[in-house]
N, C-alpha and C. Protein backbone atom coordinates (compact mmCIF):
# COMPACT_ATOMS: atom_id res chain seq x y z
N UNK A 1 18.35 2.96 -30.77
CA UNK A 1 19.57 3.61 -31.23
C UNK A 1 19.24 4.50 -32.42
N UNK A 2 19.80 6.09 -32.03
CA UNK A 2 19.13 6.93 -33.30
C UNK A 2 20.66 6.92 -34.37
N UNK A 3 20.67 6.44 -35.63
CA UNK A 3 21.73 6.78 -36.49
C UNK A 3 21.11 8.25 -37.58
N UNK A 4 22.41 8.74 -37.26
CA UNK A 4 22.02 10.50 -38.10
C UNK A 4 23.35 10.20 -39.35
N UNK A 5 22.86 10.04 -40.41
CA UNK A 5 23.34 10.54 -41.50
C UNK A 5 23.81 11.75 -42.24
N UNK A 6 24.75 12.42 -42.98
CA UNK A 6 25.08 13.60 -43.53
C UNK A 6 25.75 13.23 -44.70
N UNK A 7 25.59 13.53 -45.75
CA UNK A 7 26.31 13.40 -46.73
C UNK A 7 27.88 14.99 -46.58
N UNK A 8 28.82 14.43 -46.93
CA UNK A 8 30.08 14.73 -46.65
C UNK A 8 30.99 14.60 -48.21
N UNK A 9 32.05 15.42 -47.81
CA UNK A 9 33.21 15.75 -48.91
C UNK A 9 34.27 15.62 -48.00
N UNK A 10 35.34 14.97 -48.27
CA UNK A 10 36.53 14.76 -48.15
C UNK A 10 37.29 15.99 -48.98
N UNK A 11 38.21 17.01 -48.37
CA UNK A 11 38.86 17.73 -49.02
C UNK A 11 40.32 17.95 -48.34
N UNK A 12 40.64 16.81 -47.19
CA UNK A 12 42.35 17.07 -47.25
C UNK A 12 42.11 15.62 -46.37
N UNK A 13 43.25 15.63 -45.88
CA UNK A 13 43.89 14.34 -45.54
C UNK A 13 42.89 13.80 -44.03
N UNK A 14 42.11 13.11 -44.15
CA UNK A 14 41.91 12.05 -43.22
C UNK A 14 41.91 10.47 -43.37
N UNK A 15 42.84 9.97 -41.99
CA UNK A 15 43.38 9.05 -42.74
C UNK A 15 42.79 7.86 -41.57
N UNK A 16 42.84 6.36 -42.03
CA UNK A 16 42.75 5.78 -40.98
C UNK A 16 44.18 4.12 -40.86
N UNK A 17 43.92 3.38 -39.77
CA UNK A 17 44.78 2.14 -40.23
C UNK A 17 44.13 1.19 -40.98
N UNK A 18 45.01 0.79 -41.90
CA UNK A 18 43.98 -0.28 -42.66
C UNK A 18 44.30 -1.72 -42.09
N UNK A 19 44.27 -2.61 -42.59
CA UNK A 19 44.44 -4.10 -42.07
C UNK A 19 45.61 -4.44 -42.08
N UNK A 20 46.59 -4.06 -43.15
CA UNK A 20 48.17 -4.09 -43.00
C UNK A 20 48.85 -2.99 -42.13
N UNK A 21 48.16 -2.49 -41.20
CA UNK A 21 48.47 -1.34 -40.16
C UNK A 21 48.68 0.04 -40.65
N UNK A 22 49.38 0.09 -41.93
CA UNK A 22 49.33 1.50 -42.62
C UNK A 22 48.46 2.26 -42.52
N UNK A 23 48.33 3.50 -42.20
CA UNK A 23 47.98 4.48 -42.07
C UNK A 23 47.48 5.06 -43.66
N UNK A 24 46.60 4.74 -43.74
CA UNK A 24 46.02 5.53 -45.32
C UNK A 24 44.54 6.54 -45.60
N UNK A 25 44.92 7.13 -45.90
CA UNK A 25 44.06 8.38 -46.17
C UNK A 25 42.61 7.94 -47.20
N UNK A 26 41.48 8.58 -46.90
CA UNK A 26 40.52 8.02 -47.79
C UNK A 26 40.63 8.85 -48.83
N UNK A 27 40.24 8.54 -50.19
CA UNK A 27 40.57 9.47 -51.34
C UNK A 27 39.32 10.70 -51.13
N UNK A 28 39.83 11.73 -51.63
CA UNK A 28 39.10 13.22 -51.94
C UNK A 28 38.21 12.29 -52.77
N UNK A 29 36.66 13.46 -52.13
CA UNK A 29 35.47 13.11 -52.81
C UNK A 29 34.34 13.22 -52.15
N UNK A 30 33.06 12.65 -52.76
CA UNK A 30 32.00 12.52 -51.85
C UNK A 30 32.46 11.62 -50.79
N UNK A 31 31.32 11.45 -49.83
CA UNK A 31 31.36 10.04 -48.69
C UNK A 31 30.04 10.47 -47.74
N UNK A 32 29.09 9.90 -47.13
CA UNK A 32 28.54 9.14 -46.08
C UNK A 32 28.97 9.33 -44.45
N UNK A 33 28.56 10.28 -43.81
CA UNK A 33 28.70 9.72 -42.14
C UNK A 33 27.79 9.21 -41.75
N UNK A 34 27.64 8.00 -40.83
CA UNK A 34 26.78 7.54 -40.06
C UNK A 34 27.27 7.65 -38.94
N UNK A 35 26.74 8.06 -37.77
CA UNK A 35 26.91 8.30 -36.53
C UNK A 35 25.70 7.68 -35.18
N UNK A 36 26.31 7.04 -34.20
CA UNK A 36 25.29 6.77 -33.56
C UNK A 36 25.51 7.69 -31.99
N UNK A 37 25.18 7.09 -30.73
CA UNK A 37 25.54 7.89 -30.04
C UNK A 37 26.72 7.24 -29.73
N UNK A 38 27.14 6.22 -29.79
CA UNK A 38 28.37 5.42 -29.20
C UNK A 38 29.50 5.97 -29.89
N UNK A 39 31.22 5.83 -29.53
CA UNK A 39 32.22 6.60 -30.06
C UNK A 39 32.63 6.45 -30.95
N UNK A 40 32.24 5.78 -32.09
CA UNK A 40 32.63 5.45 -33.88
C UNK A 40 31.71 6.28 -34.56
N UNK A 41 32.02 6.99 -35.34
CA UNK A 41 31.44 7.15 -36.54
C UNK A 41 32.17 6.62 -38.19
N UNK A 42 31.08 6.38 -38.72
CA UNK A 42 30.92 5.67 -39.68
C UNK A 42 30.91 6.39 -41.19
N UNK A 43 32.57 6.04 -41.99
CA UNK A 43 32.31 7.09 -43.09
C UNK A 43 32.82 6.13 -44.68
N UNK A 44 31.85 6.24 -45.45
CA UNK A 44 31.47 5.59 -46.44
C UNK A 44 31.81 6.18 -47.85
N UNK A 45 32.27 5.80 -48.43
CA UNK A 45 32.79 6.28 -49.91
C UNK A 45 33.00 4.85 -50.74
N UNK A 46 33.64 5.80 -52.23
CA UNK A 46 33.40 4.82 -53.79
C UNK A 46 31.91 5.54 -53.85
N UNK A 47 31.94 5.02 -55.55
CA UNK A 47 30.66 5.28 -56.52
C UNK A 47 30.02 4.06 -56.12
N UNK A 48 30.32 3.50 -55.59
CA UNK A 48 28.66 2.49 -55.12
C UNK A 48 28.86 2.07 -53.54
N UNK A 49 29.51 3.42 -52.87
CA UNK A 49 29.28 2.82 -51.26
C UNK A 49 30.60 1.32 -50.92
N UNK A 50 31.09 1.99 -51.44
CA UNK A 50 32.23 -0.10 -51.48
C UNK A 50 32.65 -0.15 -50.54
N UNK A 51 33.28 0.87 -49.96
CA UNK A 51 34.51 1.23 -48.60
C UNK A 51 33.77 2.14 -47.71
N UNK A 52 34.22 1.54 -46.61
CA UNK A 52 33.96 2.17 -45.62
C UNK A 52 35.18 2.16 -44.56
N UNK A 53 34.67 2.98 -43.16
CA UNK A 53 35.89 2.62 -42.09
C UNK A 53 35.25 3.05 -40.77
N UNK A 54 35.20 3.09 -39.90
CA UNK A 54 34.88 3.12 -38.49
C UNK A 54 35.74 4.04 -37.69
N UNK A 55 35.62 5.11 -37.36
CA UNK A 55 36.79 6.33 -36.74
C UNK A 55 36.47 6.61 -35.28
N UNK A 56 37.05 7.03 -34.47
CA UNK A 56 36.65 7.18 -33.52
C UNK A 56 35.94 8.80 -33.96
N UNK A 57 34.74 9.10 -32.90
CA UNK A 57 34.14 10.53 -33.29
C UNK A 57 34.90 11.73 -33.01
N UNK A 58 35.98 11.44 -32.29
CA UNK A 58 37.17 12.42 -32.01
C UNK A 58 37.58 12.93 -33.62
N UNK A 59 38.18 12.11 -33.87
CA UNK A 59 38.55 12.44 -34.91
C UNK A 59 38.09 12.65 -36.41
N UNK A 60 37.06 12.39 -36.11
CA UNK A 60 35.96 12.57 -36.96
C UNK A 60 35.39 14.06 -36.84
N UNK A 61 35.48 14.68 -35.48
CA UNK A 61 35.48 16.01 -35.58
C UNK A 61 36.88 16.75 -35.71
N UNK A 62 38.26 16.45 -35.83
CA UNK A 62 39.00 16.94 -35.84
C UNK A 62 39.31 17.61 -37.21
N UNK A 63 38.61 16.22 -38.02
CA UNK A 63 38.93 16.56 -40.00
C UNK A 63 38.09 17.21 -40.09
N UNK A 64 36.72 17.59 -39.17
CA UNK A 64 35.74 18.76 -39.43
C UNK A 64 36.10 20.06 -39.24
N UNK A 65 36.96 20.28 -37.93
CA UNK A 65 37.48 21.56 -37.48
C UNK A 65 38.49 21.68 -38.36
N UNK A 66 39.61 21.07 -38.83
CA UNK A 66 40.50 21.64 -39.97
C UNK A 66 39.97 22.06 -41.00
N UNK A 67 39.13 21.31 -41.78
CA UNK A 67 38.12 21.50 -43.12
C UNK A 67 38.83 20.85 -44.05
N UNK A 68 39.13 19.52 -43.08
CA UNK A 68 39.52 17.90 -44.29
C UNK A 68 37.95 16.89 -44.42
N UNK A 69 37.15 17.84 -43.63
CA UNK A 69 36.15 16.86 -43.55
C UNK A 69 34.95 17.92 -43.71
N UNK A 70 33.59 18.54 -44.56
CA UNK A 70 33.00 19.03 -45.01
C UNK A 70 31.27 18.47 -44.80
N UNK A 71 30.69 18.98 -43.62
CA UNK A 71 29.40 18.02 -44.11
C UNK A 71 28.63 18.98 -45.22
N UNK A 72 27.85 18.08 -46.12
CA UNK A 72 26.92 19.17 -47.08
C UNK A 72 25.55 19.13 -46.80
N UNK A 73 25.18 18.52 -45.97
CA UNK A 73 23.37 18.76 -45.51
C UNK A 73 23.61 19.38 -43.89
């Protein structure tokens, strides 16, 4: 299994469900994709990596095509 990394910026609203079902947005900032070939990708934020969340890759390209989602490498 190949995992491809990109370091990323959050600059508008992508959001996911959290454990109380709400719908919440990750805060503006740096963050982490990990991607494998399977349909989650993997996006990571906080100053020490704390949070993370699991998205489907759909939508993981959707916050890319708006430009809520920024890769920087």
């Amino acid at each position: 299994m190949t995992i491809t990394t990109h370091t990323a910026r959050v600059t508008g609203p992508v959001s996911y469900r959290a454990a109380s079902g709400r719908r919440v947005n990750i805060p503006l900032g740096p963050c982490v994709i990990e991607s494998t070939e399977g349909p989650l990708t993997d996006i990571i934020w906080g100053s020490r990596g704390q949070s993370c969340v699991a998205l489907p890759a759909e939508e993981v390209k959707a916050a890319q095509d708006q430009g809520h989602l920024v890769l920087l490498d």
